[in-house]
N, C-alpha and C. Protein backbone atom coordinates (compact mmCIF):
# COMPACT_ATOMS: atom_id res chain seq x y z
N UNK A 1 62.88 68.14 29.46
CA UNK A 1 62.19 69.40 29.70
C UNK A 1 62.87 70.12 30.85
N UNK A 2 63.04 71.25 30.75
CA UNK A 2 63.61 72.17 31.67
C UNK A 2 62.95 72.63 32.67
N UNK A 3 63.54 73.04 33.79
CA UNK A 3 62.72 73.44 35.56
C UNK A 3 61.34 73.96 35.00
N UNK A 4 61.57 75.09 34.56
CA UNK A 4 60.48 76.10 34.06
C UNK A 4 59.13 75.44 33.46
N UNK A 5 59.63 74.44 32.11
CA UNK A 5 58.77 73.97 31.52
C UNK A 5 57.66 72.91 31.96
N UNK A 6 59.43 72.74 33.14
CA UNK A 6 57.80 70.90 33.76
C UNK A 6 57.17 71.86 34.40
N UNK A 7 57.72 72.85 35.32
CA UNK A 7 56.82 73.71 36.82
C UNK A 7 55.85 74.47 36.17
N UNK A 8 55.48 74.72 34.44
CA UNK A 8 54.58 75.20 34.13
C UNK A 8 53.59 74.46 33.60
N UNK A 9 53.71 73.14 33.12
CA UNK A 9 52.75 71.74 32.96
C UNK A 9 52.25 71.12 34.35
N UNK A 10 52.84 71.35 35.27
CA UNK A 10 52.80 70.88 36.39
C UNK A 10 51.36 71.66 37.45
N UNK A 11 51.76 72.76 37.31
CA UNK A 11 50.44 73.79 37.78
C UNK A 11 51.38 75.28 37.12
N UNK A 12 50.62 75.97 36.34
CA UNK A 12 51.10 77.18 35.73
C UNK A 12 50.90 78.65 36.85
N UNK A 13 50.18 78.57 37.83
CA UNK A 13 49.54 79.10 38.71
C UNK A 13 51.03 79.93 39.18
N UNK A 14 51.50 79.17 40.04
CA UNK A 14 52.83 80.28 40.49
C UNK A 14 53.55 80.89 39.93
N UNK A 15 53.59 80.43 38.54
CA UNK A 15 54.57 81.49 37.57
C UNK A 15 53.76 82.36 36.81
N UNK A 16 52.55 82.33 37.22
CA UNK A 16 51.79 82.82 36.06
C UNK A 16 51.68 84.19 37.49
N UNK A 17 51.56 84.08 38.63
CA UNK A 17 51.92 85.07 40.04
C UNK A 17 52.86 85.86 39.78
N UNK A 18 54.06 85.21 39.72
CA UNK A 18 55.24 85.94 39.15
C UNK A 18 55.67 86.58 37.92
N UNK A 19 55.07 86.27 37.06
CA UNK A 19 55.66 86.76 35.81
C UNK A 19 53.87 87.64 35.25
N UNK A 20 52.70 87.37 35.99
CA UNK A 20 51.50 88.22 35.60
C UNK A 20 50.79 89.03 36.56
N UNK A 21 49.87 88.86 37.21
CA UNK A 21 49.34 89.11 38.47
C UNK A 21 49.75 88.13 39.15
N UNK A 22 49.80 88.91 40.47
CA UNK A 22 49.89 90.31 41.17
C UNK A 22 51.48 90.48 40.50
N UNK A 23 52.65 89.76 39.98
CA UNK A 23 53.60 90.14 39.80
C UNK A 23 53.84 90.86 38.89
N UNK A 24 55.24 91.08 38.11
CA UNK A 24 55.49 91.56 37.26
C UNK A 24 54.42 92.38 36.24
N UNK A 25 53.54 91.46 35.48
CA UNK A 25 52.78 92.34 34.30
C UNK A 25 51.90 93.42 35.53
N UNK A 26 51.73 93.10 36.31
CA UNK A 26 51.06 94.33 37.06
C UNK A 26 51.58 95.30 37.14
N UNK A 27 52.91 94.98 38.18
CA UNK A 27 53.62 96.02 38.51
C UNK A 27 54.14 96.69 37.36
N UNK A 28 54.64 96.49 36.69
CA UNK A 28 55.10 97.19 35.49
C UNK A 28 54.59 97.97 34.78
N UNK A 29 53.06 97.35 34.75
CA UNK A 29 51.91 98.09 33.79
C UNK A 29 51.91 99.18 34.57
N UNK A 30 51.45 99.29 35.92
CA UNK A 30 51.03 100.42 36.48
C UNK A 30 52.47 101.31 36.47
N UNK A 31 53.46 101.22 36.68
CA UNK A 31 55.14 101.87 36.98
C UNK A 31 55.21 102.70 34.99
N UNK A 32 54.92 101.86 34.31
CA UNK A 32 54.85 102.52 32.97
C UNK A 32 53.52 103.67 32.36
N UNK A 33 52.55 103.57 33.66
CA UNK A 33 51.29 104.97 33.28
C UNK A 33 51.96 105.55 34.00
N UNK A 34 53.08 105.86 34.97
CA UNK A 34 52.83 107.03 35.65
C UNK A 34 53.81 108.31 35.36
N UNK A 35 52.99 109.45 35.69
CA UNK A 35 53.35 110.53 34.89
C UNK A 35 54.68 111.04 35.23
N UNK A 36 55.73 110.78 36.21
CA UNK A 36 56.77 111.03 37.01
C UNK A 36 57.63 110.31 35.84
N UNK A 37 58.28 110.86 35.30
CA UNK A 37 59.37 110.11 34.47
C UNK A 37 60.23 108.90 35.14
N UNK A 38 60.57 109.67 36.31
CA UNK A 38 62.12 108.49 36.99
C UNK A 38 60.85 107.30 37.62
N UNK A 39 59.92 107.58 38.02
CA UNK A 39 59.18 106.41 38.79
C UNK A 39 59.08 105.67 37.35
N UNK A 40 58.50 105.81 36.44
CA UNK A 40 58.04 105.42 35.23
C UNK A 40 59.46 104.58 34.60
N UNK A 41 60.62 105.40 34.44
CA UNK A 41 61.40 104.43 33.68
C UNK A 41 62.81 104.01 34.63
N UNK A 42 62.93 104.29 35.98
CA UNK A 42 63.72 103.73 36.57
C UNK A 42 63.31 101.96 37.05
N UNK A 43 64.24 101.28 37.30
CA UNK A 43 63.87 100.21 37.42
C UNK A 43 64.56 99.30 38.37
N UNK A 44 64.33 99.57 39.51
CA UNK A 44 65.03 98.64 41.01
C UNK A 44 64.98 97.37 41.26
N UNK A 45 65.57 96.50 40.29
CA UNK A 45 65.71 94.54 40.40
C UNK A 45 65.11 94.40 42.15
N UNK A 46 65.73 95.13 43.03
CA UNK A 46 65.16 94.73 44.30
C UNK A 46 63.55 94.41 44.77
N UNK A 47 62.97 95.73 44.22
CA UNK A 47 61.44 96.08 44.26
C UNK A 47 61.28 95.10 42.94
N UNK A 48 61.38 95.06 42.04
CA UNK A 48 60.88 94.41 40.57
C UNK A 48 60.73 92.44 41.14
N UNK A 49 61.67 92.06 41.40
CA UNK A 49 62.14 91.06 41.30
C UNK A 49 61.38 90.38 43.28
N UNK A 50 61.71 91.69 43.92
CA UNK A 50 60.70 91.27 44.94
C UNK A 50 59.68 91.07 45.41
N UNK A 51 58.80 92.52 44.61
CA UNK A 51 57.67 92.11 44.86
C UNK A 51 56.89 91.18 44.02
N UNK A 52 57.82 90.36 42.76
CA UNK A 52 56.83 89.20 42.32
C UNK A 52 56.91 88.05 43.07
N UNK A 53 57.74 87.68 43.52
CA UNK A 53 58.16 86.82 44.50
C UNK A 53 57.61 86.82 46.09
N UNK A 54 57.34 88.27 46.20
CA UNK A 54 56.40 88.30 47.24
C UNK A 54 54.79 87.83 47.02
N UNK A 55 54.37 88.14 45.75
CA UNK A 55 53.11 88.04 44.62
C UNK A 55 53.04 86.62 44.87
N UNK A 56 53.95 86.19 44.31
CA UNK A 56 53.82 84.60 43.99
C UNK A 56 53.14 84.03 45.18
N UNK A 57 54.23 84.09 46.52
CA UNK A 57 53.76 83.75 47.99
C UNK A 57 52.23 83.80 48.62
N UNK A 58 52.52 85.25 48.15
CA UNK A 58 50.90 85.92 48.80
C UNK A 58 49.63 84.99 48.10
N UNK A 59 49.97 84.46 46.82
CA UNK A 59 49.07 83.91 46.28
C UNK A 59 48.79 82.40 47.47
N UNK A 60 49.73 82.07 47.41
CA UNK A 60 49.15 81.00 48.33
C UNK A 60 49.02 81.33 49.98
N UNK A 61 50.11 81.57 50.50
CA UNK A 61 49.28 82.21 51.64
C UNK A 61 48.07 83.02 52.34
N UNK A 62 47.30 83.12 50.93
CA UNK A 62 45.94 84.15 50.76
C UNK A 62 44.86 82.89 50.74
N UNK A 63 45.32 81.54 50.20
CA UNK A 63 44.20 80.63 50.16
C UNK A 63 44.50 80.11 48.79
N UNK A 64 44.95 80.74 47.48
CA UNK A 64 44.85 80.42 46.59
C UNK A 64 45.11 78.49 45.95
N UNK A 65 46.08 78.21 46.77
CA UNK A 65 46.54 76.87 46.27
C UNK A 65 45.85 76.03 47.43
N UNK A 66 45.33 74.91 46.83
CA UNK A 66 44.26 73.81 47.97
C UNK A 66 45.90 73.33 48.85
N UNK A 67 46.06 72.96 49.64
CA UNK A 67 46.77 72.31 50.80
C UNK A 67 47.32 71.30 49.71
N UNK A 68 48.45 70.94 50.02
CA UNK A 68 49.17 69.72 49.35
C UNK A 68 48.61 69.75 47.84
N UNK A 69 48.53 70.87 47.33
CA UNK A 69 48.35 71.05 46.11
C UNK A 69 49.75 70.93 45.58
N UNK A 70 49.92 70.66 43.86
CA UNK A 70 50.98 70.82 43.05
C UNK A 70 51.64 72.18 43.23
N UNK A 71 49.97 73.16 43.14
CA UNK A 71 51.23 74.33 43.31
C UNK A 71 51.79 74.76 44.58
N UNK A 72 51.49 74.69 45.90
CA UNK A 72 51.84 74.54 46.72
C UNK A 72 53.36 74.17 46.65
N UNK A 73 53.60 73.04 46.76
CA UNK A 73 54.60 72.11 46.57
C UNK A 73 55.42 73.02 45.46
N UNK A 74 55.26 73.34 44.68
CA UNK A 74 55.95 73.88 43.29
C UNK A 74 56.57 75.57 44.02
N UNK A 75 55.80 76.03 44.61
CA UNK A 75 56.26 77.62 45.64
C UNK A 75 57.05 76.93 46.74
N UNK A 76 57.23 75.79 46.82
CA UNK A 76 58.02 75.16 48.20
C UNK A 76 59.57 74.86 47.17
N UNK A 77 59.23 74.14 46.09
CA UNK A 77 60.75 73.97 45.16
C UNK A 77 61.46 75.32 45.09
N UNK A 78 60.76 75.92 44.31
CA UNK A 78 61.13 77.56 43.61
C UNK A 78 61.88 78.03 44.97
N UNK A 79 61.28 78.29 46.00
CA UNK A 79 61.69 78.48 47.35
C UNK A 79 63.29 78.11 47.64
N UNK A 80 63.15 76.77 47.34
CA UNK A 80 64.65 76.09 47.56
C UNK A 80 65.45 76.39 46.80
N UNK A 81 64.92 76.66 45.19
CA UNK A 81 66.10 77.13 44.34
C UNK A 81 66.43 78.29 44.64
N UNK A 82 65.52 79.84 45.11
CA UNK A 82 66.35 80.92 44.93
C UNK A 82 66.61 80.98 45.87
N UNK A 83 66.67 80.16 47.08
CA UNK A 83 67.98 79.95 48.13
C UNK A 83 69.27 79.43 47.99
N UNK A 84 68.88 79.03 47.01
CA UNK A 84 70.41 78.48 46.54
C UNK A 84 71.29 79.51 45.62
N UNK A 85 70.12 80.60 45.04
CA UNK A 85 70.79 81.27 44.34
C UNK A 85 71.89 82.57 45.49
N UNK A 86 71.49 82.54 46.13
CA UNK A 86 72.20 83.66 47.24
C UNK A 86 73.73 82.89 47.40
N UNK A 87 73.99 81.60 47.68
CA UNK A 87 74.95 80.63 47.93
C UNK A 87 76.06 80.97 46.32
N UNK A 88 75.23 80.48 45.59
CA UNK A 88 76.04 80.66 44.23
C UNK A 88 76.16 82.23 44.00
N UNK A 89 75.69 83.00 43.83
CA UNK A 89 75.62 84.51 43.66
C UNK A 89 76.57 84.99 44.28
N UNK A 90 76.88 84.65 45.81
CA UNK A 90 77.97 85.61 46.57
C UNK A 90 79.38 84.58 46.33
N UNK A 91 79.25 83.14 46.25
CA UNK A 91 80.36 82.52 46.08
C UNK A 91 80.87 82.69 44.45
N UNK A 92 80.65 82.94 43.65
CA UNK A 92 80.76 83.30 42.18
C UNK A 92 81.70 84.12 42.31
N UNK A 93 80.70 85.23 42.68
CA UNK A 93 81.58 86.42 42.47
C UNK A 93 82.60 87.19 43.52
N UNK A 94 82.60 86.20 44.20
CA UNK A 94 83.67 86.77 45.81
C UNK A 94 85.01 85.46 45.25
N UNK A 95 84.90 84.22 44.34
CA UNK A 95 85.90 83.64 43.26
C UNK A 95 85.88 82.76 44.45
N UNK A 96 85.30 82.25 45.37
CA UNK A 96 85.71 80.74 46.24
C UNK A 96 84.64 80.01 45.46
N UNK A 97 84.17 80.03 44.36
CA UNK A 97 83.30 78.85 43.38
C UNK A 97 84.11 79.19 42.20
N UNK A 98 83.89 77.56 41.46
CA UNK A 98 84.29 77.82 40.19
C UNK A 98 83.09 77.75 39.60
N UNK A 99 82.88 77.66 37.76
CA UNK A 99 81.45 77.69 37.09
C UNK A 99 80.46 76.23 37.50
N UNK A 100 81.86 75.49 37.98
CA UNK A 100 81.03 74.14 37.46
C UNK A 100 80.84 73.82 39.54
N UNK A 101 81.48 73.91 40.66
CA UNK A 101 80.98 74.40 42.30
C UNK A 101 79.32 74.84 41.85
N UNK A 102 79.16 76.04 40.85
CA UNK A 102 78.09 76.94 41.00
C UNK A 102 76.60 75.67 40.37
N UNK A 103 77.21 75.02 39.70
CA UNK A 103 76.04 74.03 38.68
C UNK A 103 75.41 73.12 39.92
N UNK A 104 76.81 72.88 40.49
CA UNK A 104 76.40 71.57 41.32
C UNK A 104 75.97 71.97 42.46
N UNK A 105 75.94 73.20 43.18
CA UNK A 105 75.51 73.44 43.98
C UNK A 105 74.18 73.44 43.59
N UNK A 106 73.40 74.05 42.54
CA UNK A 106 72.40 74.33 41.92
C UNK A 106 71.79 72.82 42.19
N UNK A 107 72.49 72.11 41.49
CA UNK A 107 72.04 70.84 41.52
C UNK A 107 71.52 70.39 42.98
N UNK A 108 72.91 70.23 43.84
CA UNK A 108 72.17 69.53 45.23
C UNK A 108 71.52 69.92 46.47
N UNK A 109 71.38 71.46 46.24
CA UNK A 109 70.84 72.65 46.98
C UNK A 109 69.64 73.09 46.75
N UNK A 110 69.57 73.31 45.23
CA UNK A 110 68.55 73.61 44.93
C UNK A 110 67.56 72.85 43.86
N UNK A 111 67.80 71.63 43.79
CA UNK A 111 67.11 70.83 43.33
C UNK A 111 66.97 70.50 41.86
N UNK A 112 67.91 71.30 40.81
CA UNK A 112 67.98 71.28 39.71
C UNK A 112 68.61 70.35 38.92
N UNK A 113 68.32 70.17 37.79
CA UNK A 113 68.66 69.00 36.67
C UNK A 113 69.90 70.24 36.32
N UNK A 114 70.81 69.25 35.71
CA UNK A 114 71.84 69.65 35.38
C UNK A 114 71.73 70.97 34.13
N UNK A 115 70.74 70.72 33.35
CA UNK A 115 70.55 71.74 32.00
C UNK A 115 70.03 73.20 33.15
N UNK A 116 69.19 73.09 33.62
CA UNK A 116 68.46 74.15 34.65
C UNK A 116 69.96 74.98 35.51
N UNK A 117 70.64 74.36 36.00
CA UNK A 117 71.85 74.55 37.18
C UNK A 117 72.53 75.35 36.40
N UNK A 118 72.85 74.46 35.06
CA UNK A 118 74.08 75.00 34.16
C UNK A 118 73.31 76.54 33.63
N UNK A 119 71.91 76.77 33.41
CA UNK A 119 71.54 77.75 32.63
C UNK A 119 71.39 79.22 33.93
N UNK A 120 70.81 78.47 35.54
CA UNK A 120 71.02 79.38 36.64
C UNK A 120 72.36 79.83 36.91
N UNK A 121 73.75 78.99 36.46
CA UNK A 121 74.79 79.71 36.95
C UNK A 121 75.37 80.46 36.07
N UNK A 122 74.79 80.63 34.79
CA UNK A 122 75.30 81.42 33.91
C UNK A 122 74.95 83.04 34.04
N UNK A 123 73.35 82.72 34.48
CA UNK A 123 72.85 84.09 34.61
C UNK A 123 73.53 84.85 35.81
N UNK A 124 73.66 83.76 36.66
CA UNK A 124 74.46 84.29 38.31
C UNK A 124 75.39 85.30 37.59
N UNK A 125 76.69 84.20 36.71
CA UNK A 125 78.09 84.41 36.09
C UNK A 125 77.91 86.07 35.80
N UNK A 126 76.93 86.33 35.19
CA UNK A 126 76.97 87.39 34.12
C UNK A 126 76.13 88.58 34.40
N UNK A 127 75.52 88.30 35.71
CA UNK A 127 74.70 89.46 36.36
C UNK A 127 74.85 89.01 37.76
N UNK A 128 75.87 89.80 38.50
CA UNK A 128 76.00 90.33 39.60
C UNK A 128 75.04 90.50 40.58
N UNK A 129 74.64 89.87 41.77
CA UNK A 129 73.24 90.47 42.99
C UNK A 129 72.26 89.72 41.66
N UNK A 130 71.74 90.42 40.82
CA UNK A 130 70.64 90.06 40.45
C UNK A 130 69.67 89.20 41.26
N UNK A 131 70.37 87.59 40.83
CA UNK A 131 69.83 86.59 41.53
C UNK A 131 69.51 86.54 43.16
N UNK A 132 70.07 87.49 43.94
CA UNK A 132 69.59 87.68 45.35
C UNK A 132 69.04 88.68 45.50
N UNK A 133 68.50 89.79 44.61
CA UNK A 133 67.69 90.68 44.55
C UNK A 133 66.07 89.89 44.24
N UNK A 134 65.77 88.81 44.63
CA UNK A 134 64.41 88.08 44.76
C UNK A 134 64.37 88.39 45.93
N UNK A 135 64.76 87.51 47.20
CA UNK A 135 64.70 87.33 48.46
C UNK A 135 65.01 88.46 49.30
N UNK A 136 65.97 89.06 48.54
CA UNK A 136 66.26 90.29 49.15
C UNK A 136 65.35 91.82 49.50
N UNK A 137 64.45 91.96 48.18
CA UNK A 137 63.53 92.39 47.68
C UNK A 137 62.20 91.94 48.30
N UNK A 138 61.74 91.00 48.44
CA UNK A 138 60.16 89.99 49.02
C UNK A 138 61.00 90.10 50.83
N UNK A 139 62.04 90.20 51.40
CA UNK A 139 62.41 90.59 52.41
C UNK A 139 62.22 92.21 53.22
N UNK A 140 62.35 92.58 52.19
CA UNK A 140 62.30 94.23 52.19
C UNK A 140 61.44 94.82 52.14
N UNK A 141 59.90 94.17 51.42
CA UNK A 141 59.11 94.38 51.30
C UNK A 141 58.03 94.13 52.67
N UNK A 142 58.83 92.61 53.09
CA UNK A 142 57.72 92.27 54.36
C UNK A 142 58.16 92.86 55.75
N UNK A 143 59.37 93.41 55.58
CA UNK A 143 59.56 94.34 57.01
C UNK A 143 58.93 95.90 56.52
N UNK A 144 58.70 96.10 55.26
CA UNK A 144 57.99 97.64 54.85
C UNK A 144 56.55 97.20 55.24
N UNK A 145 55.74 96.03 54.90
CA UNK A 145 54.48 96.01 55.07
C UNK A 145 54.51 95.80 56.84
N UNK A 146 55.24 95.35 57.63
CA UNK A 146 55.07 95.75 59.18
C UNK A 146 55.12 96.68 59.55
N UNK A 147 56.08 97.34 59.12
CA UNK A 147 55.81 98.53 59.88
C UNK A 147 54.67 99.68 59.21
N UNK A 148 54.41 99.64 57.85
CA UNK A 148 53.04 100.23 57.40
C UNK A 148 51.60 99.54 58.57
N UNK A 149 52.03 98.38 58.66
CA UNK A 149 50.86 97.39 59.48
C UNK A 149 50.70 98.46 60.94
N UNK A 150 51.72 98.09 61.23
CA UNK A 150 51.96 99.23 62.75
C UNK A 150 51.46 100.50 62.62
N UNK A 151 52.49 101.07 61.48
CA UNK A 151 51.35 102.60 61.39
C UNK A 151 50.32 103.07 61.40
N UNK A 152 49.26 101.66 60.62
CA UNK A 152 48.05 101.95 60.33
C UNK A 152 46.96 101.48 61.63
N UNK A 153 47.73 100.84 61.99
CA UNK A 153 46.76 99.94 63.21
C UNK A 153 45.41 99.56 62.89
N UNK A 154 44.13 99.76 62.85
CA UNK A 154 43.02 98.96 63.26
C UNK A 154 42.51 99.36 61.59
N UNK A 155 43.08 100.35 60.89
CA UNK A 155 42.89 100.91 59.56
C UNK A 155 43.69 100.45 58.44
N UNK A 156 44.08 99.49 59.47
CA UNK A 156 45.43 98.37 58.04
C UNK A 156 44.49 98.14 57.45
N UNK A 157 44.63 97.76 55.63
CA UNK A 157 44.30 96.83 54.86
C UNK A 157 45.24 96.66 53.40
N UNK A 158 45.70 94.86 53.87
CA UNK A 158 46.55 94.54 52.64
C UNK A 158 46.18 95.54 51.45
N UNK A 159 45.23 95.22 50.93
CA UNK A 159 44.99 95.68 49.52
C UNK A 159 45.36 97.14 49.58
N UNK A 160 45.41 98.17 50.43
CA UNK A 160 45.80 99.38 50.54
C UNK A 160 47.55 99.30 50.76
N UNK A 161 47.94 98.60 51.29
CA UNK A 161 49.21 98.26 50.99
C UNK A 161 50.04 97.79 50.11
N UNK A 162 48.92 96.89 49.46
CA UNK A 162 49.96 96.71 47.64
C UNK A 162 49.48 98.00 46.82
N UNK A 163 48.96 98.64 47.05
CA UNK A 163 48.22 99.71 46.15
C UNK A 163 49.37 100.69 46.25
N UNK A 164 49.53 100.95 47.95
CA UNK A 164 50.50 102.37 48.05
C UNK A 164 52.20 101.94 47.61
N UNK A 165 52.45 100.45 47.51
CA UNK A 165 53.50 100.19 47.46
C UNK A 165 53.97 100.11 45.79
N UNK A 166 53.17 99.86 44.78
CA UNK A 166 53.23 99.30 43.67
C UNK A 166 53.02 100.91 42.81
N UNK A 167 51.68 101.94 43.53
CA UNK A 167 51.74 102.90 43.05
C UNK A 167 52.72 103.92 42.33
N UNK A 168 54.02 103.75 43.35
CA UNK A 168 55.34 104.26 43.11
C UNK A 168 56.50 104.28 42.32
N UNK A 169 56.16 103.07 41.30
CA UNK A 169 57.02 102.53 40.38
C UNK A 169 57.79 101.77 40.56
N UNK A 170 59.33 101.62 40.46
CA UNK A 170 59.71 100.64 40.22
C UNK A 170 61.51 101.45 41.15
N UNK A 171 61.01 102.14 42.41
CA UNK A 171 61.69 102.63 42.94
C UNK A 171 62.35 101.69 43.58
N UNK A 172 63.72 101.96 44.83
CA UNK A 172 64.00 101.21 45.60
C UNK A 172 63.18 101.13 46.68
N UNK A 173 62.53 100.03 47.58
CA UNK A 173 62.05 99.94 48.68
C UNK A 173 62.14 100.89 49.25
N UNK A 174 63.26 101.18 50.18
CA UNK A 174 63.87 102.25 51.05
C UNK A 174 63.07 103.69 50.68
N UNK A 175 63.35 103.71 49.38
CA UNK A 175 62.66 105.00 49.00
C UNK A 175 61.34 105.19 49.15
N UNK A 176 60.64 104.17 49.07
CA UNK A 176 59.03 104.03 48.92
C UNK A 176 58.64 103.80 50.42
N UNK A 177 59.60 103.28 51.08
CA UNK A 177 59.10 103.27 52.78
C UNK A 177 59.11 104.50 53.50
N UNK A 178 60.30 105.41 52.84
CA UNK A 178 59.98 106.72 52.84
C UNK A 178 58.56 107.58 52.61
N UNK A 179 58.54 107.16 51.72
CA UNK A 179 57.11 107.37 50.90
C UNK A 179 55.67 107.58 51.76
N UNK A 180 56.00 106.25 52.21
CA UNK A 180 55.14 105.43 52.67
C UNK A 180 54.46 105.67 53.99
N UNK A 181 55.46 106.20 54.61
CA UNK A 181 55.89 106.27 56.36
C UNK A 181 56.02 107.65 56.80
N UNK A 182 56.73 108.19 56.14
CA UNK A 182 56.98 110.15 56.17
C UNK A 182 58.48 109.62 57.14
N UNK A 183 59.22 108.59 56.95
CA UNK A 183 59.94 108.14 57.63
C UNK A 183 61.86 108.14 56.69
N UNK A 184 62.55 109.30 56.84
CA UNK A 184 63.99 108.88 56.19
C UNK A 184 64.52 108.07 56.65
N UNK A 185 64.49 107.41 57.89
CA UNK A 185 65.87 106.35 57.86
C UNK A 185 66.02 105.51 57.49
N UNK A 186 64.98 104.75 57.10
CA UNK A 186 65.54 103.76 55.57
C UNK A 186 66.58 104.39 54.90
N UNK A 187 66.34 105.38 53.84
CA UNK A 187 67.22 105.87 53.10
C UNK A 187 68.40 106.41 53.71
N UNK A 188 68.24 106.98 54.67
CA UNK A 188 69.95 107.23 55.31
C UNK A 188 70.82 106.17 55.83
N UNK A 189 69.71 105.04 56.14
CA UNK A 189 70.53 103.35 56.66
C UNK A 189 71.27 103.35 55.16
N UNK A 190 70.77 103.38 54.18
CA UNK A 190 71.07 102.63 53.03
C UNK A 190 71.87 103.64 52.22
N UNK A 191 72.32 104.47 52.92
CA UNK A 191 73.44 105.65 52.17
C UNK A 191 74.51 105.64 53.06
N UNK A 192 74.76 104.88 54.06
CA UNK A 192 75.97 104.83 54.92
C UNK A 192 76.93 103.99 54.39
């Protein structure tokens, strides 16, 4: 059985974060009602790919998983693998890895059976960033929710923060911190 398949017999809970609520089927659903064409069908792997991964987290850092729970433990693996994917991702494609460097790294980095490693370095192989547009993305997101935190001061509330952030579609961060903040230099950092 493959990563995916045991980690979904195992407790279905964190992927079901990521790939349903709060992740993906959310975000998407809402990014596909909205009446703005480019918010609606543009699509930023950074924001997409981050904020389920942020989703996933939040689920347990909110209370959701009992302490030394399976799924717990299972957001602590996942963790280790798409750290490993940043390692393979930039060594791939900068050519100091070969296909089979990229498996085994998979393997002793990130904790994968050889079928799992071999099937993560293919996707690396064949899509560029992708694979570090998780961390990169759930990174981007938690320095946007500080400084929204800051802005708002004693009138913060999470849930008003995934609301204003998710509202926007499926923009780049930068853009939506714009958004967000009445603030350009995100976007001019990220045009230099």
């Amino acid at each position: 059985k493959n990563f995916y398949i045991r980690a979904a017999i195992e407790d279905p809970r964190p992927i079901l974060g990521h790939e349903g609520i709060p992740g993906h089927f959310l975000q998407l659903s809402i990014a596909n009602h909205l009446s703005d064409e480019i918010r609606r069908q543009h699509e930023d792997t950074v924001l997409i790919e981050g904020w389920a991964l942020y989703g996933e987290e939040m689920l347990m850092r909110t209370g959701l998983y009992p302490n030394n729970s399976a799924a717990q433990g299972q957001i602590l693996r996942l963790s280790r693998y798409r750290a490993a994917r940043i390692g393979v991702d930039v060594n791939l494609h900068t050519g100091r890895w070969s296909f089979e460097q990229a498996v085994k790294y998979f393997m002793e980095a990130g904790g994968l059976d050889r079928e799992a490693a071999e099937g993560e370095a293919a996707g690396a192989a064949s899509t560029p960033t992708q694979k570090i547009s998780y961390i990169t993305g759930k990174w981007q997101i938690m320095n946007l929710l500080g400084r929204y935190k800051d802005r708002q001061g004693e009138n913060f509330r999470l849930g008003q923060f995934h609301d204003d952030l998710i509202k926007n579609g499926s923009l780049p961060v930068s853009v939506i911190e714009w958004i967000l903040l009445d603030d350009p230099s995100a976007v001019q950092q990220a045009t230099k």
